[in-house]
Protein backbone atom coordinates (compact mmCIF):
# COMPACT_ATOMS: atom_id res chain seq x y z
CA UNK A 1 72.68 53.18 159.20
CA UNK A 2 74.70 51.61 156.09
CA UNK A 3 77.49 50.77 158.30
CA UNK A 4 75.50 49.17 160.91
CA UNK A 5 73.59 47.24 158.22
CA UNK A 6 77.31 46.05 156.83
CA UNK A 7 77.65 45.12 160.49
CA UNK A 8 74.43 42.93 160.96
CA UNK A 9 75.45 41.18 157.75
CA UNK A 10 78.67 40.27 159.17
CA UNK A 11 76.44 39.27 162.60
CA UNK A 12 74.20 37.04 160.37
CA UNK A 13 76.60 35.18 158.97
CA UNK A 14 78.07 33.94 162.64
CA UNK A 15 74.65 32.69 162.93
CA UNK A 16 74.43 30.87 159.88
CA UNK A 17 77.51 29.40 160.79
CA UNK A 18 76.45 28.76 164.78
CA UNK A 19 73.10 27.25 163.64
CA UNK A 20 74.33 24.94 160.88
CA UNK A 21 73.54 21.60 161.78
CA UNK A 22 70.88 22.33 164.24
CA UNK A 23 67.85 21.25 163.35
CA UNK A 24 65.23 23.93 162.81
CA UNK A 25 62.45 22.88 160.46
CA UNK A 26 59.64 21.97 163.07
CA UNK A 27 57.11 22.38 160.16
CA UNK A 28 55.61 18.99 161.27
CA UNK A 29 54.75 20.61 164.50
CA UNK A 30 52.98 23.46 163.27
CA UNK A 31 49.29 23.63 162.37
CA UNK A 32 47.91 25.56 159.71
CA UNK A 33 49.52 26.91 156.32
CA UNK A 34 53.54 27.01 156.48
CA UNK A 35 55.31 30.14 157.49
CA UNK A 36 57.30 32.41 154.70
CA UNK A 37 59.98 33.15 157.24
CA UNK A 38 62.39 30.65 159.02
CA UNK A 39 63.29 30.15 162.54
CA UNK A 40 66.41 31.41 161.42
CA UNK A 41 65.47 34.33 160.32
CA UNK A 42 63.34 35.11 163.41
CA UNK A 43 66.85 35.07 165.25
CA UNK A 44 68.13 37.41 162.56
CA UNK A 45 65.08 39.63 163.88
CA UNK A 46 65.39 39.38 167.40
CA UNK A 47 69.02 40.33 167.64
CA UNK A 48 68.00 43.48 165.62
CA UNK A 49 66.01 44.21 168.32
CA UNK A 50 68.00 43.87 171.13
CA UNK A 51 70.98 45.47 168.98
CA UNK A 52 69.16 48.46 168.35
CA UNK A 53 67.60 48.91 171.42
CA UNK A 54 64.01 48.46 170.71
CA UNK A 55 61.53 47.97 173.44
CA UNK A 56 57.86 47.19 171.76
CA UNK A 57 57.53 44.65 168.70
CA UNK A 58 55.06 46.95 166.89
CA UNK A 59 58.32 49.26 166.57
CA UNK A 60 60.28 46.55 165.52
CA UNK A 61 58.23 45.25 162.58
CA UNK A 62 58.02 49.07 161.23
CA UNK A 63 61.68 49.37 161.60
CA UNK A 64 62.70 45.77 160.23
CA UNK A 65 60.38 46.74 156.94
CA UNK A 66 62.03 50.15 156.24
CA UNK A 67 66.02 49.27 156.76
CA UNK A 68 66.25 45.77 156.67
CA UNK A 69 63.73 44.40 153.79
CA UNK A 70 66.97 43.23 152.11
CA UNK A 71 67.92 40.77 155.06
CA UNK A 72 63.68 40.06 155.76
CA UNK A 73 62.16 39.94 152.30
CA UNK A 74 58.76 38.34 154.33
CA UNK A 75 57.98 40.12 157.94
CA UNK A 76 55.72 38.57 160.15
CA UNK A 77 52.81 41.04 161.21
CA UNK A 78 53.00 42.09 165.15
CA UNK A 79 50.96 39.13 166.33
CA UNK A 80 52.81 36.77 164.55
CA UNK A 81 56.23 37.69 165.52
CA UNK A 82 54.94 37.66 169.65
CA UNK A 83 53.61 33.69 169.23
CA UNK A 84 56.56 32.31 166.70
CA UNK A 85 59.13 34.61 169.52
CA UNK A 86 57.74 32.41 172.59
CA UNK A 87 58.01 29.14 170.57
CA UNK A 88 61.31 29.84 169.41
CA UNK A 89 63.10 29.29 172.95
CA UNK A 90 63.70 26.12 172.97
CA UNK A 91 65.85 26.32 169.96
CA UNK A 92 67.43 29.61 171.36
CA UNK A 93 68.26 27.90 174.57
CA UNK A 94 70.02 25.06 172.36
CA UNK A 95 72.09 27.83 169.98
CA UNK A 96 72.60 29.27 173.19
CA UNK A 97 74.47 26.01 175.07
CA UNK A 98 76.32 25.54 171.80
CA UNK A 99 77.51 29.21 172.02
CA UNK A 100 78.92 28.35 175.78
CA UNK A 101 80.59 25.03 174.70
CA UNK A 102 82.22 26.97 172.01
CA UNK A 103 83.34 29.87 174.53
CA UNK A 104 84.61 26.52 177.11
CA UNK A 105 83.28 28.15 180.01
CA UNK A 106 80.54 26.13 180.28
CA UNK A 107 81.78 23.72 183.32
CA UNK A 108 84.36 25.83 184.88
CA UNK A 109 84.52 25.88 188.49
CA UNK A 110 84.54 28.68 189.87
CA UNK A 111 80.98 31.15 189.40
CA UNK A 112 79.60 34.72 190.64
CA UNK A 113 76.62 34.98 191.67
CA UNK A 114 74.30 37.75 192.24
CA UNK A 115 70.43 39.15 191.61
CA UNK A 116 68.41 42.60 190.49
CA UNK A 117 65.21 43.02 190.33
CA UNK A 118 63.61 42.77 187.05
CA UNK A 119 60.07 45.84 188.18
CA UNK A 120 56.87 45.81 186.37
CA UNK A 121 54.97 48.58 188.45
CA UNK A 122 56.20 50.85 190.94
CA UNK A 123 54.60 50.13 194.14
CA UNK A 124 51.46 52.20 195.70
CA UNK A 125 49.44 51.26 198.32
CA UNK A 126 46.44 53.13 196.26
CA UNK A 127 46.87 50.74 192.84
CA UNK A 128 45.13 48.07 191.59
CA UNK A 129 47.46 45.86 189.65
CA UNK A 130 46.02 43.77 186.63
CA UNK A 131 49.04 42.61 185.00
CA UNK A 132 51.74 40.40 185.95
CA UNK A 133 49.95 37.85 188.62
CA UNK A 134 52.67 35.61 189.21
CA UNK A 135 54.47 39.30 190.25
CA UNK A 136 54.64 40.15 194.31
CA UNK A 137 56.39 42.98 195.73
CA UNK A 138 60.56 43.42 196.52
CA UNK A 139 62.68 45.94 197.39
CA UNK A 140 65.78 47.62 196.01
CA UNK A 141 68.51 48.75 198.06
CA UNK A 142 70.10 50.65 195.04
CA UNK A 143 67.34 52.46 194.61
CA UNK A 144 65.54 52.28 198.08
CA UNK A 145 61.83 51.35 196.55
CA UNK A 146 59.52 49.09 197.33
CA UNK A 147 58.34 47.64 193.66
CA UNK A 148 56.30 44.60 192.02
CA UNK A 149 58.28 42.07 189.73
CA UNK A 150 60.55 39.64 189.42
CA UNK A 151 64.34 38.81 190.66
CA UNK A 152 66.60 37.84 187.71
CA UNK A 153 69.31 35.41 189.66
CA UNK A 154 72.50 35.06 187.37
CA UNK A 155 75.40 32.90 187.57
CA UNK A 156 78.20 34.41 185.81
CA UNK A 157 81.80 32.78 184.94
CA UNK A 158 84.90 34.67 186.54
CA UNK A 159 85.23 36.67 183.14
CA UNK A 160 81.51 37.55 183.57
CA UNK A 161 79.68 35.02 180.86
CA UNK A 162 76.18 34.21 182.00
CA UNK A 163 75.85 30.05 181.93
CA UNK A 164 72.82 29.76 184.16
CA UNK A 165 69.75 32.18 185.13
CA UNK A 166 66.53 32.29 186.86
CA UNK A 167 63.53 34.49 187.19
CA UNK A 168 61.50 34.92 190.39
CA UNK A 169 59.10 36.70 192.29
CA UNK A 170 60.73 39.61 193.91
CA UNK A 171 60.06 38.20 197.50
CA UNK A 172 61.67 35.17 197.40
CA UNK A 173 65.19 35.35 199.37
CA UNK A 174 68.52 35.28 197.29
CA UNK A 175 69.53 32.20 199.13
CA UNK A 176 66.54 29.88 198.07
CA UNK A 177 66.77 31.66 194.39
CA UNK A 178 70.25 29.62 194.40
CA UNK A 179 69.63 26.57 195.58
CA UNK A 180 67.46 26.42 192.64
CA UNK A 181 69.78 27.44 189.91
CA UNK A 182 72.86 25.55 191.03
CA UNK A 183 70.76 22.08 191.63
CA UNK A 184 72.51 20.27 188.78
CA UNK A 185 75.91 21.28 189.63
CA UNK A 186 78.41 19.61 192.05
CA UNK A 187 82.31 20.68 193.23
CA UNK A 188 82.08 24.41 191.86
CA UNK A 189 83.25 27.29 194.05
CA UNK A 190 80.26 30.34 194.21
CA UNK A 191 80.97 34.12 194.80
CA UNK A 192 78.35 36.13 196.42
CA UNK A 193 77.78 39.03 198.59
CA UNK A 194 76.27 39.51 201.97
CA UNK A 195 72.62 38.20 200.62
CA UNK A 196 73.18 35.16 200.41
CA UNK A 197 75.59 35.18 204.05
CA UNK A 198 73.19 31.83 205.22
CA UNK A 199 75.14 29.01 207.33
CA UNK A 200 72.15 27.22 206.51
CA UNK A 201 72.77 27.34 202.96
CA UNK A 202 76.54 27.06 202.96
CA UNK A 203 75.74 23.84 204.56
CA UNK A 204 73.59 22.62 202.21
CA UNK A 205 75.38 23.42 199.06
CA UNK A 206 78.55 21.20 200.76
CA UNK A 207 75.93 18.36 200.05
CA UNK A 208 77.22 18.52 196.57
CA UNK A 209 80.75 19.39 197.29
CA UNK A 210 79.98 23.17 196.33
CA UNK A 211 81.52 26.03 198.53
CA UNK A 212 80.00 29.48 198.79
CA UNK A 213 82.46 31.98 199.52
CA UNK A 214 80.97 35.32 201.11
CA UNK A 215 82.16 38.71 203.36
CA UNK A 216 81.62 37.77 206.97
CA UNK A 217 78.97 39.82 208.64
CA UNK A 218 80.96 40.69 211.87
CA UNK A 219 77.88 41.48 213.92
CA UNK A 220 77.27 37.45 213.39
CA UNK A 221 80.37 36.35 213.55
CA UNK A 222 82.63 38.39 216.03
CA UNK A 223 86.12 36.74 215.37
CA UNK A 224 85.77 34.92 212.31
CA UNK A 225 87.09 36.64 209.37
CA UNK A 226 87.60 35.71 205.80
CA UNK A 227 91.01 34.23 204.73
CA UNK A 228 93.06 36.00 202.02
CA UNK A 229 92.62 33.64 199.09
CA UNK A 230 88.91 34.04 200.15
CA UNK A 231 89.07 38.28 200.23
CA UNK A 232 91.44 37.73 196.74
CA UNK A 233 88.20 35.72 195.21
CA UNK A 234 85.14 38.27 196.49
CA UNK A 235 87.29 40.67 194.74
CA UNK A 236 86.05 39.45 191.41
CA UNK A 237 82.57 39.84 192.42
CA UNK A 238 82.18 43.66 190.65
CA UNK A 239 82.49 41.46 187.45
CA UNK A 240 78.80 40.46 187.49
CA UNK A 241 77.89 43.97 188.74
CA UNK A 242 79.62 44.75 185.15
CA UNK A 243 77.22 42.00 183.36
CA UNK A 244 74.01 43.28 185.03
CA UNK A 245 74.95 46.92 184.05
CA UNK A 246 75.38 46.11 180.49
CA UNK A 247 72.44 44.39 180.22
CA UNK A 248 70.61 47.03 181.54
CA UNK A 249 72.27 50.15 179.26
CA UNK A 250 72.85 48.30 176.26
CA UNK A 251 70.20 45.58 176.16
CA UNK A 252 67.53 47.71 178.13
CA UNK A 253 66.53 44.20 180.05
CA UNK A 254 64.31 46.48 182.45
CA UNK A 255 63.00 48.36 179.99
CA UNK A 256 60.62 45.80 178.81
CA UNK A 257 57.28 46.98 177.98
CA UNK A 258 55.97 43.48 178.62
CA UNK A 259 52.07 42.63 179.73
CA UNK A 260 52.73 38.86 180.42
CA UNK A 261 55.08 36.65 182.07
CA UNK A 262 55.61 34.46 179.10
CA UNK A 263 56.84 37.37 177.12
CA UNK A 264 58.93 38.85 179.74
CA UNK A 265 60.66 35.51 179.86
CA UNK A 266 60.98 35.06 175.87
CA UNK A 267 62.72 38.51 176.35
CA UNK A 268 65.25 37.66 178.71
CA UNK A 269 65.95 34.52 177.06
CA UNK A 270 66.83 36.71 173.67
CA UNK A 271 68.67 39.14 175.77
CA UNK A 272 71.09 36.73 177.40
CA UNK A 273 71.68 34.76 173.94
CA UNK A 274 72.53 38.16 172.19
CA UNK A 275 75.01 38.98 175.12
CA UNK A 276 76.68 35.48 174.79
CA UNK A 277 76.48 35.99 171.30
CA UNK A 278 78.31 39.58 171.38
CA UNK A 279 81.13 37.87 173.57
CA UNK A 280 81.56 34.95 171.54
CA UNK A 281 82.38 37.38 168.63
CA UNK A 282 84.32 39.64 170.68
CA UNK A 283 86.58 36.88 171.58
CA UNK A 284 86.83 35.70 167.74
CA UNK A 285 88.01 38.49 166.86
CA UNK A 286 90.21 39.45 169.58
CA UNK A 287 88.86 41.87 171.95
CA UNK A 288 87.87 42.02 175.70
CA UNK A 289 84.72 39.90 175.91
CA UNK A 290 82.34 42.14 177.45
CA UNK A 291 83.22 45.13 175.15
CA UNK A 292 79.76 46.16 173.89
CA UNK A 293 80.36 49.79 172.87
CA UNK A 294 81.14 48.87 169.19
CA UNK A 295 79.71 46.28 167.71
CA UNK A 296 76.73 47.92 166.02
């Protein structure tokens, strides 16, 4: 544990150093008595969490108090760290965008796309299900099941740095889930596979000047293949399969232990600014970008 503790004091200082200048004392906002604990420092936190692993908050506050009282001197109680957590993404989403102008991949052209599904129940025709609402039911091909949740839509740069993301109910198509997430992009080049094979949408996305390049479904189209710049470029789609993969293992971003939408969201937004975070540092200090084995 000392070594990873010398680790996440080098980790807290990059984002010291990533947050100088943004402004973070929304005190004037708040009502009531004034926090002991900064919005920095609530970063600090979260990136413990995801580091180590840890699903539930309840376990995080225990294990923040017994190794890391020398980084966290005051530790919000459980209930405080869930509210400040959901008010903090706005803030995240900004260190976040810095992070991404830093890495310049922030307006390249060329993108992968792809989706999993994000489950909170397993499906049963016999089960009453409370939580999660805005949920309906998907299904996985990888792991042929029928579930309730979400989709988690990524778009990815070649070298497999999330810019953009999106969360929706698990039976909305892949093609209208990106429609939605490229909207405020024009003249990029997309990578998908055969989910999001639409003529419908490839002519829509031209609108913009954006070309989605995916395998031909030969049952649709009986000569029409791809060309081989086009089979060189869906190639490079196993890069996001990498992403998604890592995220999962490493960052546990399906094993959430969530009740409510809000916090599910809050969690992927910390999730996906530790993993930029992780290959920002990489990159500084000279090693493949989505090497995560190491760094705690």
């Amino acid at each position: 544990m000392q070594s990873n503790k010398t680790t996440f004091g080098i980790i807290f200082a990059e984002v010291d150093r990533l947050v100088r200048g943004v402004s973070f004392n929304n005190q004037g906002l708040r009502v009531g008595r004034r926090v002991s604990f900064s919005d920095k420092q609530m970063i600090k936190m979260l990136l413990v969490r995801d580091f180590e692993g840890i699903s539930y908050n309840r376990e995080l506050v225990r294990f923040l108090k017994v190794y890391f009282k020398r980084y966290f001197p005051k530790i919000p109680n459980h209930s405080t760290f869930c509210r400040r957590e959901k008010k903090l993404l706005p803030l995240l989403e900004v260190v976040r965008q810095n992070l991404l102008e830093k890495l310049d991949v922030r307006f390249e052209k060329l993108k992968i796309t792809d989706t999993t599904p994000i489950p909170v129940a397993r499906f049963s025709p016999y089960r009453r299900y409370k939580l999660f609402p805005e949920a309906n039911f998907g299904y996985c091909a990888a792991l042929d099941e029928r579930y309730k949740g979400f989709k988690l839509n990524l778009l990815t740069t070649i070298s497999g740095i999330p810019t953009d993301f999106d969360l929706m109910p698990a039976n909305r198509h892949d093609s209208q889930l990106l429609e939605e997430l490229i909207n405020n992009y024009q003249d990029i080049t997309i990578i998908a596979d055969k989910g999001y094979c639409s003529q419908p949408l490839k002519e829509n996305l031209r609108t913009n000047n954006n070309l989605l390049i995916t395998p031909m479904k030969h049952y649709k189209s009986k000569t029409k293949t791809n060309t081989y710049s086009e089979k060189q470029l869906l190639k490079k789609r196993t890069i996001i399969e990498s992403t998604f993969n890592q995220l999962k293992t490493r960052f546990g971003i399906v094993n959430h232990q969530l009740k409510t939408l809000n916090g599910l969201i809050a969690r992927i937004f910390n999730i996906l600014f530790t993993y930029t975070l992780v290959i920002f540092i990489n990159k500084k200090i000279g090693r493949k970008p989505l090497c995560m084995q190491h760094i705690v």
